[in-house]
PDB file of N, CA and C in Angstrom:
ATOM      1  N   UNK A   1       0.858  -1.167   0.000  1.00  0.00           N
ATOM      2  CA  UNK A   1       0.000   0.000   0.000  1.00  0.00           C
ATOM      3  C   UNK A   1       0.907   1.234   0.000  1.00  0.00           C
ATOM      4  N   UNK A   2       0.498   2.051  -1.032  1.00  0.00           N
ATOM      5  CA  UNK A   2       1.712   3.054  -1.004  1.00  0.00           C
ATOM      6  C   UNK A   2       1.079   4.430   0.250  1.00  0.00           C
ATOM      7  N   UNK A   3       1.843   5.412   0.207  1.00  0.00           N
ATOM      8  CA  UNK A   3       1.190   6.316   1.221  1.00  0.00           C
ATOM      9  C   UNK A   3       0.413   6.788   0.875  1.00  0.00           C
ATOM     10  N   UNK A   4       0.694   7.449  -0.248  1.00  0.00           N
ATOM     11  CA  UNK A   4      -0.771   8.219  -0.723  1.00  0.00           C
ATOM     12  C   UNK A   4      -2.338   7.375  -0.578  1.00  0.00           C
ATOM     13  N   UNK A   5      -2.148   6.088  -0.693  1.00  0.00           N
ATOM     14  CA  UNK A   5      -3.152   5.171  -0.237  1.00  0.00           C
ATOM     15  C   UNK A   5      -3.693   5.124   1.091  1.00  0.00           C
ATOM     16  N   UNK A   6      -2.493   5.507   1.538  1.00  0.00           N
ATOM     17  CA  UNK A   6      -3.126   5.366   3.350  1.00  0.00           C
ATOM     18  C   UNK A   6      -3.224   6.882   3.628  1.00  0.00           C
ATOM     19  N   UNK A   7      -2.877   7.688   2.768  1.00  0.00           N
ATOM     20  CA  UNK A   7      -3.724   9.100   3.491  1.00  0.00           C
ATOM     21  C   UNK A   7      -5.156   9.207   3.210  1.00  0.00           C
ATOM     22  N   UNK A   8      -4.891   8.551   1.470  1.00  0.00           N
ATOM     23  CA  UNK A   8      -6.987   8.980   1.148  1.00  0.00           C
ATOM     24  C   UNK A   8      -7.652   7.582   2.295  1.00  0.00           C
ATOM     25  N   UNK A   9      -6.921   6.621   2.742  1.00  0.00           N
ATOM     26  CA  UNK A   9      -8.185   5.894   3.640  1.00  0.00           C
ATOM     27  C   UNK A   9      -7.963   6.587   5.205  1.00  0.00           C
ATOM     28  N   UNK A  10      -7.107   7.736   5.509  1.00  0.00           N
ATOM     29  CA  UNK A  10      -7.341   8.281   6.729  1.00  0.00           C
ATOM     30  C   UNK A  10      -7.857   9.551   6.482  1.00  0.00           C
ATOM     31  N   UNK A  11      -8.215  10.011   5.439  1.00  0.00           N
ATOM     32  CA  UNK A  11      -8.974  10.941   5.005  1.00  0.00           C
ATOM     33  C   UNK A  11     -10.511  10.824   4.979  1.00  0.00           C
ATOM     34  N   UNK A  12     -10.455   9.268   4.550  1.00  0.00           N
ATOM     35  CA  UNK A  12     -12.186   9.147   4.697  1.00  0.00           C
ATOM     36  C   UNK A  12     -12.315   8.301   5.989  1.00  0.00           C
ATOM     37  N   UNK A  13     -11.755   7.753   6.714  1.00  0.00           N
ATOM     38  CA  UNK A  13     -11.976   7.701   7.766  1.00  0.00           C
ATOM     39  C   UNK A  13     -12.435   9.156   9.089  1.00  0.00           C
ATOM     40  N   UNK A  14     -11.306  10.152   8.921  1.00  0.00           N
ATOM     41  CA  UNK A  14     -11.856  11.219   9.105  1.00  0.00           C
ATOM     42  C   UNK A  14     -12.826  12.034   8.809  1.00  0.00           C
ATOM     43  N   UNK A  15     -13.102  11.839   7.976  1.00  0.00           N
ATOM     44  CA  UNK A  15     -14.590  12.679   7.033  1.00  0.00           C
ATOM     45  C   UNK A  15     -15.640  11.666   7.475  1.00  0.00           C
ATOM     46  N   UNK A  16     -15.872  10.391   7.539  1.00  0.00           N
ATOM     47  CA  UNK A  16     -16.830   9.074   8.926  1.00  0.00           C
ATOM     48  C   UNK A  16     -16.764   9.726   9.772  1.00  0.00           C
ATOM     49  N   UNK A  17     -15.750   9.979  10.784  1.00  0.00           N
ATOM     50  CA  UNK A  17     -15.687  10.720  12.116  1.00  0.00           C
ATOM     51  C   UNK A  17     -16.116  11.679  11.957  1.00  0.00           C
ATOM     52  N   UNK A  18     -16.159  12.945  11.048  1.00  0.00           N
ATOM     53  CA  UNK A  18     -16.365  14.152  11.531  1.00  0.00           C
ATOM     54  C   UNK A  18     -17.950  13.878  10.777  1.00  0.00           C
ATOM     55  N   UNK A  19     -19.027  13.063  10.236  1.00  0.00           N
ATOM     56  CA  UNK A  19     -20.043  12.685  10.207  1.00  0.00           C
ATOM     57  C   UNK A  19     -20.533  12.234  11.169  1.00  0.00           C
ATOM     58  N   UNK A  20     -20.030  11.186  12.091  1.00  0.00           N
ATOM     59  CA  UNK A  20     -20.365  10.960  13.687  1.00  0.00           C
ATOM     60  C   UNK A  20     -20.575  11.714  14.365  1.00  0.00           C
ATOM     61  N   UNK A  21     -19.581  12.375  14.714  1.00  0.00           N
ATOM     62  CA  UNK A  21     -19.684  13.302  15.540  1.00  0.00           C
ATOM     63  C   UNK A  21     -20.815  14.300  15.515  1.00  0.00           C
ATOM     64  N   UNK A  22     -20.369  14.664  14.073  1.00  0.00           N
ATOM     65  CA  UNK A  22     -22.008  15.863  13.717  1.00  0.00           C
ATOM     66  C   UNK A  22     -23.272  15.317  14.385  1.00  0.00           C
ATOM     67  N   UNK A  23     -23.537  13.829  13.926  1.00  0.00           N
ATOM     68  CA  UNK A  23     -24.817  13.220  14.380  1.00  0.00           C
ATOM     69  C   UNK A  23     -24.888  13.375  15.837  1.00  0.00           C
ATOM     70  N   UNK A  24     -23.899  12.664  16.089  1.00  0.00           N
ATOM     71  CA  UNK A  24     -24.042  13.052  17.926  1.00  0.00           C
ATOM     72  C   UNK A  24     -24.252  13.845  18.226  1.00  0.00           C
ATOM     73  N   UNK A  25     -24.041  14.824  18.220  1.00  0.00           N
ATOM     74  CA  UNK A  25     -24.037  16.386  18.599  1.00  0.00           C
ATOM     75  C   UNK A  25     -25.088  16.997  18.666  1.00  0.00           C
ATOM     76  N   UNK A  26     -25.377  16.733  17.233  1.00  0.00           N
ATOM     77  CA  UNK A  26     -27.135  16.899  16.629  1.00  0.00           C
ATOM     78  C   UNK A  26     -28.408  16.069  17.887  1.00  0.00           C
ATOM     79  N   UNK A  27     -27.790  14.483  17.844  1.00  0.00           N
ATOM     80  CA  UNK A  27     -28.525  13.903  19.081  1.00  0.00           C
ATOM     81  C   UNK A  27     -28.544  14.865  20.324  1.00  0.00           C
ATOM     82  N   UNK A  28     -27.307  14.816  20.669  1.00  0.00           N
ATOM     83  CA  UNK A  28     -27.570  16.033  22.325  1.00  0.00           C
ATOM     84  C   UNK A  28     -27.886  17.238  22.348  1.00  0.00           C
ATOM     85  N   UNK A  29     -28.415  17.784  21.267  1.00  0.00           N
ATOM     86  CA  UNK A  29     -28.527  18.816  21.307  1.00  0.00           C
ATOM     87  C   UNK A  29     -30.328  19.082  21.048  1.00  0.00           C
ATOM     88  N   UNK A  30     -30.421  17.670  20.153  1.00  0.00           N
ATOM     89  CA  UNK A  30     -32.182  17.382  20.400  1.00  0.00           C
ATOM     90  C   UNK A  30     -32.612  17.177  22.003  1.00  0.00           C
ATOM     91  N   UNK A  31     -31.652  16.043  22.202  1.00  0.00           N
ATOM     92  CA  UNK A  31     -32.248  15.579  23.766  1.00  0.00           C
ATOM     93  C   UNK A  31     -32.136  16.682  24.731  1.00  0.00           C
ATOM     94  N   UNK A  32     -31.315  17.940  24.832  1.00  0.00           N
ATOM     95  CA  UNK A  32     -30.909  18.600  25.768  1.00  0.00           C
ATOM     96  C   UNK A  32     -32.220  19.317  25.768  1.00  0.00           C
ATOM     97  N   UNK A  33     -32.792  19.591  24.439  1.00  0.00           N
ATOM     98  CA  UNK A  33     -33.938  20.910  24.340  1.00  0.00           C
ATOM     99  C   UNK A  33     -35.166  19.982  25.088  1.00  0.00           C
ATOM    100  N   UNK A  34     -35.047  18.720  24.837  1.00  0.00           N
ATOM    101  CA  UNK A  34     -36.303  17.862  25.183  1.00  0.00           C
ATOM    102  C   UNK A  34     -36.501  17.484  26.758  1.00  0.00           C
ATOM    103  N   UNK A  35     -35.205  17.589  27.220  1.00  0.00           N
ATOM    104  CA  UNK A  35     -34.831  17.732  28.834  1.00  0.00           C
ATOM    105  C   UNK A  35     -35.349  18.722  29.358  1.00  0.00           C
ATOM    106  N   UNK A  36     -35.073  20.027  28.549  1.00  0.00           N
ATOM    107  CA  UNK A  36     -35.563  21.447  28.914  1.00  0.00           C
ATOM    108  C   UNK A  36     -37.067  21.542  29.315  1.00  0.00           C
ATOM    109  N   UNK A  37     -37.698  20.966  27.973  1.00  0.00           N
ATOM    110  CA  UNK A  37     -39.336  20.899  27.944  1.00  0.00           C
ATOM    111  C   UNK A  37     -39.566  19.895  28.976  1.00  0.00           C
ATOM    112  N   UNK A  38     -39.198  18.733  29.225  1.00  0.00           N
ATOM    113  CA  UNK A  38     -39.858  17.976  30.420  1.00  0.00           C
ATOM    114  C   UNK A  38     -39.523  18.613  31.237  1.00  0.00           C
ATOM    115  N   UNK A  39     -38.255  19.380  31.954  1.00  0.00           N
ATOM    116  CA  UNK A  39     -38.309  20.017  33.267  1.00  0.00           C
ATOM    117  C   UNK A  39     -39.005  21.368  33.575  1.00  0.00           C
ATOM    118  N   UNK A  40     -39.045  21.691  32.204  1.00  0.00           N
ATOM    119  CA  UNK A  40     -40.692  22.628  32.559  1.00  0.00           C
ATOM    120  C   UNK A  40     -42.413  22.298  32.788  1.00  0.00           C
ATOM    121  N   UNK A  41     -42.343  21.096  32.372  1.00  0.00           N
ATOM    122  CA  UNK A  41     -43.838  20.594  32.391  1.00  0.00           C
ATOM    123  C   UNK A  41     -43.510  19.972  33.800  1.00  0.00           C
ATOM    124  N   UNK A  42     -42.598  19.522  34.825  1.00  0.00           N
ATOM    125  CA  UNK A  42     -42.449  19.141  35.722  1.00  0.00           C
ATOM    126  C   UNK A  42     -42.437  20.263  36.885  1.00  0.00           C
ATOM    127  N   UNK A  43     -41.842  21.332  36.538  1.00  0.00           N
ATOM    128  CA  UNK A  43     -42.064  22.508  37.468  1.00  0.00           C
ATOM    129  C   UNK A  43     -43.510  22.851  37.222  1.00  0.00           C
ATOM    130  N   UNK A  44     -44.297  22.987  36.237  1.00  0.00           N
ATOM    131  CA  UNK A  44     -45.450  23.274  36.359  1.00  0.00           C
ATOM    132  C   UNK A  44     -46.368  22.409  36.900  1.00  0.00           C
ATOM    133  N   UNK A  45     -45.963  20.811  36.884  1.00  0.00           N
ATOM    134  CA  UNK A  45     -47.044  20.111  37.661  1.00  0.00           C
ATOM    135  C   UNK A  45     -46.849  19.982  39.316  1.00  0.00           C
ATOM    136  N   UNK A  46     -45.716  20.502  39.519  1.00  0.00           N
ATOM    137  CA  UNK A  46     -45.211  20.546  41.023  1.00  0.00           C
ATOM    138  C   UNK A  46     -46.115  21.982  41.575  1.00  0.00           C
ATOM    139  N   UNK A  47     -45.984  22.907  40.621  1.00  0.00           N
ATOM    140  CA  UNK A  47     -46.748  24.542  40.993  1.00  0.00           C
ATOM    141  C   UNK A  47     -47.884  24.109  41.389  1.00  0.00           C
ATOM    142  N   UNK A  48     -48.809  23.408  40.246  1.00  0.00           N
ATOM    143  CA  UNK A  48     -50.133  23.006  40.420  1.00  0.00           C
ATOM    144  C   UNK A  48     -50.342  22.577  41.408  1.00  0.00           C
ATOM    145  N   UNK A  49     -49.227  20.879  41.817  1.00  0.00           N
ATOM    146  CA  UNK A  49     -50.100  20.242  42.956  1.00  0.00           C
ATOM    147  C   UNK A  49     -50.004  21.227  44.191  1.00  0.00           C
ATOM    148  N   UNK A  50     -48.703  22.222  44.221  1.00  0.00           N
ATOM    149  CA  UNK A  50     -48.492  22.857  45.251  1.00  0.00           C
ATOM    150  C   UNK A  50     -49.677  24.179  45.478  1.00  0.00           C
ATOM    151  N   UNK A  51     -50.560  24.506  44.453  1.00  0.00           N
ATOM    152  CA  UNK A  51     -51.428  25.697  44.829  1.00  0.00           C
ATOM    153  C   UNK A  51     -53.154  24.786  44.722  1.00  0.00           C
ATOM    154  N   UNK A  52     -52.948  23.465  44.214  1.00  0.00           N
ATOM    155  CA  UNK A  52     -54.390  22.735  43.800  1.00  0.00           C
ATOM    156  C   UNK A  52     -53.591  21.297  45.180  1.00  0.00           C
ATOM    157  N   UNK A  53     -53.690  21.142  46.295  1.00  0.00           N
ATOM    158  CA  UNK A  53     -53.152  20.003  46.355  1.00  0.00           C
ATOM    159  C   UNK A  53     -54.681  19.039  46.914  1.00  0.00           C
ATOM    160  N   UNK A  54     -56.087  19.763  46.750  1.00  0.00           N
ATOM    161  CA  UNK A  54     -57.366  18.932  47.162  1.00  0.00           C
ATOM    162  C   UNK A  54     -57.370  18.300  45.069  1.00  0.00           C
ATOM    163  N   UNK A  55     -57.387  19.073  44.478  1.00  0.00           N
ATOM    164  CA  UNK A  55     -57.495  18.592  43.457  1.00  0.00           C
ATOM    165  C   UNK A  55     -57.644  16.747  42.904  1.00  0.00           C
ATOM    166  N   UNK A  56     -58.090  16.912  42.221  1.00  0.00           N
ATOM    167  CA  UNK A  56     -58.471  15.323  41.779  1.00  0.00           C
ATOM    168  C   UNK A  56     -59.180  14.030  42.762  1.00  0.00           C
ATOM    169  N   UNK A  57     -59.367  13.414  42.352  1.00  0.00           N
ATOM    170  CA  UNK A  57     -60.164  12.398  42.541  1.00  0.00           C
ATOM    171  C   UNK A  57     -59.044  11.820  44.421  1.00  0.00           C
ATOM    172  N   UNK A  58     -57.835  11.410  44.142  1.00  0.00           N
ATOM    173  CA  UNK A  58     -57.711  10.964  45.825  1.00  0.00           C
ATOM    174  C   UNK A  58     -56.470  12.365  46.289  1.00  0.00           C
ATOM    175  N   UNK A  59     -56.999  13.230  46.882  1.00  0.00           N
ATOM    176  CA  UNK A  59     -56.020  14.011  47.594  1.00  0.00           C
ATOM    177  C   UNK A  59     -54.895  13.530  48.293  1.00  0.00           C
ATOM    178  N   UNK A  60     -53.820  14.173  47.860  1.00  0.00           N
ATOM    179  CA  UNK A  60     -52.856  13.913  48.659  1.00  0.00           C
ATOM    180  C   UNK A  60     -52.148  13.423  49.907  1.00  0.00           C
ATOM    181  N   UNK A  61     -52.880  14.621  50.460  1.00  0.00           N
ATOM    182  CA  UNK A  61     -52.922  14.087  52.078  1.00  0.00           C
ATOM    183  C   UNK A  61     -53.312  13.318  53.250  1.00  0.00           C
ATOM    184  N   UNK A  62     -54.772  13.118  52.122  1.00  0.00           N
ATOM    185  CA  UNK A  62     -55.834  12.302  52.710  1.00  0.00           C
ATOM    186  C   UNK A  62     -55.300  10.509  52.986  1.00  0.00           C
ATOM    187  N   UNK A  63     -55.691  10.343  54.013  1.00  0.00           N
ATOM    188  CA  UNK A  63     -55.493   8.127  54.438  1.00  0.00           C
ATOM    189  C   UNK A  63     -56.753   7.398  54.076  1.00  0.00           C
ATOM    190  N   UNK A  64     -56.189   6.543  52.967  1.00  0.00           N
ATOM    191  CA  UNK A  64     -56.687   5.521  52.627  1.00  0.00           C
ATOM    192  C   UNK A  64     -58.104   5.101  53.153  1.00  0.00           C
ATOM    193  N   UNK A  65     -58.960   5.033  52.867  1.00  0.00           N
ATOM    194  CA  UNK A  65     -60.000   4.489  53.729  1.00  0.00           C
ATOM    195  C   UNK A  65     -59.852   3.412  54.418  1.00  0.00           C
ATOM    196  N   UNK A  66     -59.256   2.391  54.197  1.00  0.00           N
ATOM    197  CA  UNK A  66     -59.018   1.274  55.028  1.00  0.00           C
ATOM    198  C   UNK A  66     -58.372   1.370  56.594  1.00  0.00           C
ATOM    199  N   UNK A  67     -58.327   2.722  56.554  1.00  0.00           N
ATOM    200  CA  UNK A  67     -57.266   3.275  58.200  1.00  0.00           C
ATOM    201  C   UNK A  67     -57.899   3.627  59.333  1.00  0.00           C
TER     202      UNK A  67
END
């Protein structure tokens, strides 16, 4: 294998990698925004139960009937 052979296959090996990487990146950068949105729908259901906590069908605080 002469060199010039082994630069164009570490050339496209690099150009694979720097395609990986992009994807990845792209992945965490979806999941990070999607982290964002669940920890806002989670602060808002914490607000709720904290200003509604009779709300719904078995209250919070309330014991089981069997007690």
């Amino acid at each position: 294998m002469s060199q010039e052979d082994r630069f164009v296959d570490i050339e496209i090996k690099l150009a694979h990698q720097e395609d990986l990487v992009e994807s990845l990146n792209q992945m965490v950068y979806q999941q990070g925004r999607r982290i964002d949105q669940l920890d806002a729908m989670v602060a808002k259901l914490a607000e709720h139960i904290r200003n509604n906590p009779q709300s719904g069908p078995n209250p919070v605080n309330d014991r089981p009937p069997h007690y």
